[in-house]
N, C-alpha and C. Protein backbone atom coordinates (compact mmCIF):
# COMPACT_ATOMS: atom_id res chain seq x y z
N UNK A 1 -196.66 -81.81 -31.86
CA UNK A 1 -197.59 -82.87 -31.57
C UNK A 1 -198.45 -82.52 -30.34
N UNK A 2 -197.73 -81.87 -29.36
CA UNK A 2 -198.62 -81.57 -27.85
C UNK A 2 -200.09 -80.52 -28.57
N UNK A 3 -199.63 -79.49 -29.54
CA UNK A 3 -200.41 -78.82 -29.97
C UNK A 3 -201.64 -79.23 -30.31
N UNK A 4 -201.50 -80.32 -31.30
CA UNK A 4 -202.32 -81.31 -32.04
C UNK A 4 -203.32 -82.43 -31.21
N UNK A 5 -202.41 -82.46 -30.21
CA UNK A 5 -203.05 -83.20 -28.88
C UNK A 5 -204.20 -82.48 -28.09
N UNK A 6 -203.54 -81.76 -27.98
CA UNK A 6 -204.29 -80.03 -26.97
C UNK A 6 -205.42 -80.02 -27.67
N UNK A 7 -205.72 -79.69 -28.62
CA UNK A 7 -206.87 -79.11 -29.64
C UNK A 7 -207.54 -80.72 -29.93
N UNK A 8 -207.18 -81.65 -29.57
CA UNK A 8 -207.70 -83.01 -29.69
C UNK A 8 -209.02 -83.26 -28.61
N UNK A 9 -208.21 -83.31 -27.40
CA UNK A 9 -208.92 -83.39 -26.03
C UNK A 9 -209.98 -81.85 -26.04
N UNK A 10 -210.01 -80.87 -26.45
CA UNK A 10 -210.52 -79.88 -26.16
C UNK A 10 -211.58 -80.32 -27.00
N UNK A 11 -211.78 -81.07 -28.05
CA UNK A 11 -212.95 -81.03 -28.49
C UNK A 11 -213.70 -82.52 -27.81
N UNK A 12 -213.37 -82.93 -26.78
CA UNK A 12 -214.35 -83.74 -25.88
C UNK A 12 -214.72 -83.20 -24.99
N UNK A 13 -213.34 -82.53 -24.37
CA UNK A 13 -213.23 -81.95 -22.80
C UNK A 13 -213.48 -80.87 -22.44
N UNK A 14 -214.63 -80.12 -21.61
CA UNK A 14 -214.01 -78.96 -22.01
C UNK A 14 -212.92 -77.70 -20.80
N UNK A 15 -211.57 -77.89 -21.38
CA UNK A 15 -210.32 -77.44 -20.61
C UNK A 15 -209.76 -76.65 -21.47
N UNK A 16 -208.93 -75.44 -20.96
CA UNK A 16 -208.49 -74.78 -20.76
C UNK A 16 -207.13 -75.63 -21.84
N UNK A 17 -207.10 -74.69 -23.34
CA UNK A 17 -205.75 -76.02 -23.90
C UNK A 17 -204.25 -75.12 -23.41
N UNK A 18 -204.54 -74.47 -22.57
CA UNK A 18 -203.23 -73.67 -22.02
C UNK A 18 -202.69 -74.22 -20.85
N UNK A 19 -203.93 -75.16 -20.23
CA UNK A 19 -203.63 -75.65 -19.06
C UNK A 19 -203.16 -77.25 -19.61
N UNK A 20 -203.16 -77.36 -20.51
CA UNK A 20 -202.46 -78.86 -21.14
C UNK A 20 -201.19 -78.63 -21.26
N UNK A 21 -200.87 -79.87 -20.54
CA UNK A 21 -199.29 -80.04 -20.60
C UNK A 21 -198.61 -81.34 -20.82
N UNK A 22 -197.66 -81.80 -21.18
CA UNK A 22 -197.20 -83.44 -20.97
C UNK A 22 -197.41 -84.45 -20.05
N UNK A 23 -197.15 -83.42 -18.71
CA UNK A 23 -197.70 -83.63 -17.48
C UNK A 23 -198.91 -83.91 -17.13
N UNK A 24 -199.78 -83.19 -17.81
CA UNK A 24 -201.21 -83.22 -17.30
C UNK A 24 -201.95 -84.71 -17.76
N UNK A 25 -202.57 -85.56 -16.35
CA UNK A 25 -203.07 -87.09 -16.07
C UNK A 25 -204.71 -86.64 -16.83
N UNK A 26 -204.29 -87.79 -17.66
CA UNK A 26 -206.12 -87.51 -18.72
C UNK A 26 -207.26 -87.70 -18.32
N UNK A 27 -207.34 -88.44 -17.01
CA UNK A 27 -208.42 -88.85 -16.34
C UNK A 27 -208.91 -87.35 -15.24
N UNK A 28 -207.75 -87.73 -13.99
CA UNK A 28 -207.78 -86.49 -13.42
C UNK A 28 -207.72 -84.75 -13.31
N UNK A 29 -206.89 -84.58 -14.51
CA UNK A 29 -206.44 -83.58 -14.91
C UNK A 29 -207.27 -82.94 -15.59
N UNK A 30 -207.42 -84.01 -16.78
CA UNK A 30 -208.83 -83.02 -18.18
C UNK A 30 -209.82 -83.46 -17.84
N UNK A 31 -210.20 -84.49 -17.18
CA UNK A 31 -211.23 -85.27 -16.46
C UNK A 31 -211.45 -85.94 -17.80
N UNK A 32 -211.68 -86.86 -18.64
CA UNK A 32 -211.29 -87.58 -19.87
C UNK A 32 -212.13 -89.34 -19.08
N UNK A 33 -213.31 -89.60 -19.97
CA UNK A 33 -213.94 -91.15 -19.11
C UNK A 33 -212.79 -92.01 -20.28
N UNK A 34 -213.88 -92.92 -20.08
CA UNK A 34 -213.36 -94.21 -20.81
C UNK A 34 -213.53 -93.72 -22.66
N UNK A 35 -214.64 -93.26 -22.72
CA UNK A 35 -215.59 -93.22 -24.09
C UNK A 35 -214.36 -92.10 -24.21
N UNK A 36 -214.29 -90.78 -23.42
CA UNK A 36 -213.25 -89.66 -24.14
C UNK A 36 -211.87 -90.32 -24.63
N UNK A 37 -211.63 -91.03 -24.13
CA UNK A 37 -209.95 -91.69 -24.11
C UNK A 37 -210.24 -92.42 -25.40
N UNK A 38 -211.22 -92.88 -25.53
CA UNK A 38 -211.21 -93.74 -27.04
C UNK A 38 -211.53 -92.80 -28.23
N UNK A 39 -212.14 -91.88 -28.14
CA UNK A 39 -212.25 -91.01 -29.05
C UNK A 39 -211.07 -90.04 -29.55
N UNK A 40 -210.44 -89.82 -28.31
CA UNK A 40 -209.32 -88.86 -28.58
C UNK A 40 -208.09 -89.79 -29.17
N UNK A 41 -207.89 -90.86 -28.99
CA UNK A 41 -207.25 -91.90 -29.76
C UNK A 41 -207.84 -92.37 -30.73
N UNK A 42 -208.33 -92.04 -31.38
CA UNK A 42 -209.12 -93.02 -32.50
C UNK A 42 -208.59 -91.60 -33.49
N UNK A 43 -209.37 -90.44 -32.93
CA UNK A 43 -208.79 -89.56 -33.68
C UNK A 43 -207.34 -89.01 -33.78
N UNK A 44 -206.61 -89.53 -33.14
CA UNK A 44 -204.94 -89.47 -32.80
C UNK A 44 -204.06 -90.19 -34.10
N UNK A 45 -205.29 -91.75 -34.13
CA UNK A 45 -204.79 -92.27 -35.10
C UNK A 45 -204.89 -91.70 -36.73
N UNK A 46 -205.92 -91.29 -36.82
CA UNK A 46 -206.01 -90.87 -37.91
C UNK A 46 -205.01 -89.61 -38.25
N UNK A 47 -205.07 -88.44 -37.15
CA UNK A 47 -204.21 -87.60 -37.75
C UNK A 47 -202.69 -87.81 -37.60
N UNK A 48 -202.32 -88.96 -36.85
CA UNK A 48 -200.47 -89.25 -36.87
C UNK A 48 -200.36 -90.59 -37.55
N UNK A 49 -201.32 -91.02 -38.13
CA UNK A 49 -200.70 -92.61 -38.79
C UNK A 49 -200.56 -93.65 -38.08
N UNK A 50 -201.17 -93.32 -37.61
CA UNK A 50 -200.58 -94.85 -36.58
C UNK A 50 -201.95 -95.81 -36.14
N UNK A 51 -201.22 -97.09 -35.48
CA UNK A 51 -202.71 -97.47 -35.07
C UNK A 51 -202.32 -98.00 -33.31
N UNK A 52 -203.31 -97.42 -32.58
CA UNK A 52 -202.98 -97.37 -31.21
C UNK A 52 -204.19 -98.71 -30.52
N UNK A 53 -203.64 -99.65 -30.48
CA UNK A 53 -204.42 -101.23 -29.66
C UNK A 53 -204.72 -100.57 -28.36
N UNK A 54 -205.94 -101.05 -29.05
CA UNK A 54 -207.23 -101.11 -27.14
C UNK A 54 -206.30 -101.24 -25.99
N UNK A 55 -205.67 -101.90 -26.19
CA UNK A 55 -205.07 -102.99 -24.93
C UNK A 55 -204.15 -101.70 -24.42
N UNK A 56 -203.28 -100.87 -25.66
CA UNK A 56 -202.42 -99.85 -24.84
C UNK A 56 -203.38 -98.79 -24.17
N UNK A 57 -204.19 -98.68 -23.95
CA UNK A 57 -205.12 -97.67 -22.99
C UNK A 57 -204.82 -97.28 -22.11
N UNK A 58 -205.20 -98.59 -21.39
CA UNK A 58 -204.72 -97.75 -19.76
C UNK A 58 -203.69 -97.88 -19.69
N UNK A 59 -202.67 -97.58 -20.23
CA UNK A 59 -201.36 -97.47 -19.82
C UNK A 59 -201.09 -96.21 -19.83
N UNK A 60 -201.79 -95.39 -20.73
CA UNK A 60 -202.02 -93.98 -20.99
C UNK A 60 -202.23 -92.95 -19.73
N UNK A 61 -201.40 -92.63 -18.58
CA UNK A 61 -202.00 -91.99 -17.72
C UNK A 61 -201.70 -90.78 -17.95
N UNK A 62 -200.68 -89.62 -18.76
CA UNK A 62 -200.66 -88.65 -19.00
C UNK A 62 -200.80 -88.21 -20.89
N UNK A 63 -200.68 -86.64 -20.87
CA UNK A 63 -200.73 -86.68 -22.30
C UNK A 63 -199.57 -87.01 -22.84
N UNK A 64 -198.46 -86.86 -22.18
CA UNK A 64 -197.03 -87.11 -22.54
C UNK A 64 -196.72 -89.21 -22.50
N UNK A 65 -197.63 -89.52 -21.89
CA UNK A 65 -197.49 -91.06 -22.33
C UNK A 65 -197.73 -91.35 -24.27
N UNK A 66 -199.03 -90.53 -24.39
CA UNK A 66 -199.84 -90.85 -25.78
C UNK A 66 -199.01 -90.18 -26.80
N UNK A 67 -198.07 -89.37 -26.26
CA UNK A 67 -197.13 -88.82 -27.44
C UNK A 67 -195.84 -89.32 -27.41
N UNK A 68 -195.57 -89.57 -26.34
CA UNK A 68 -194.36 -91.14 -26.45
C UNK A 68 -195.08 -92.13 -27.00
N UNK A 69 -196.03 -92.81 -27.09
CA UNK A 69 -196.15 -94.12 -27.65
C UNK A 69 -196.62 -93.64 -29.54
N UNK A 70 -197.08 -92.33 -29.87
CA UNK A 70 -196.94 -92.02 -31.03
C UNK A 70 -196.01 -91.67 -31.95
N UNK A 71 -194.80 -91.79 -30.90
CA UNK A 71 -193.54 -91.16 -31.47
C UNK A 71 -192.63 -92.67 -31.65
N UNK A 72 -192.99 -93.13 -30.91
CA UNK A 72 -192.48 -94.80 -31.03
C UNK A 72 -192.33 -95.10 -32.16
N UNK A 73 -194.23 -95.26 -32.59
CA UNK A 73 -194.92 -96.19 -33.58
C UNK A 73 -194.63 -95.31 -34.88
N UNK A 74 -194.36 -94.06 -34.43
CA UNK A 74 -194.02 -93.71 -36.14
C UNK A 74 -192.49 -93.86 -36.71
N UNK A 75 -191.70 -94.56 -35.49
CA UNK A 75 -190.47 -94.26 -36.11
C UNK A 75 -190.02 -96.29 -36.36
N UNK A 76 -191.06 -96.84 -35.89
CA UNK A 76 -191.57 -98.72 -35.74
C UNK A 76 -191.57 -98.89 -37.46
């Protein structure tokens, strides 16, 4: 999934997908605005099934948040 993630953000951002990690903060880290964060989730949803509410956003401060809350919802 981090893989799938990596190659997600790289097509908004443009970073280094070697320098992506679980760890790495989407704002600060990949530098990621408001508009990137919705895109890279919108397309998150489509390729894991799931459907990720506006509202969980900012709760999202690393990439390892967005793959815990996808790992949740697929097992919900």
């Amino acid at each position: 999934m981090l893989e799938q993630l990596k190659s997600l953000i790289c097509q908004f951002v443009d970073v280094d997908p070697d320098a992506i990690t679980e760890d790495s903060v989407l704002r600060k880290d990949l530098g990621l605005n408001s508009f990137d964060l919705v895109s890279v989730t919108t397309a998150a949803e489509a390729i894991f099934g799931v459907t990720i509410p506006d509202s969980k956003l900012g709760a999202f401060k690393t990439v390892g948040d967005v793959i815990s809350f996808i790992e949740s919802a697929r097992q919900a």
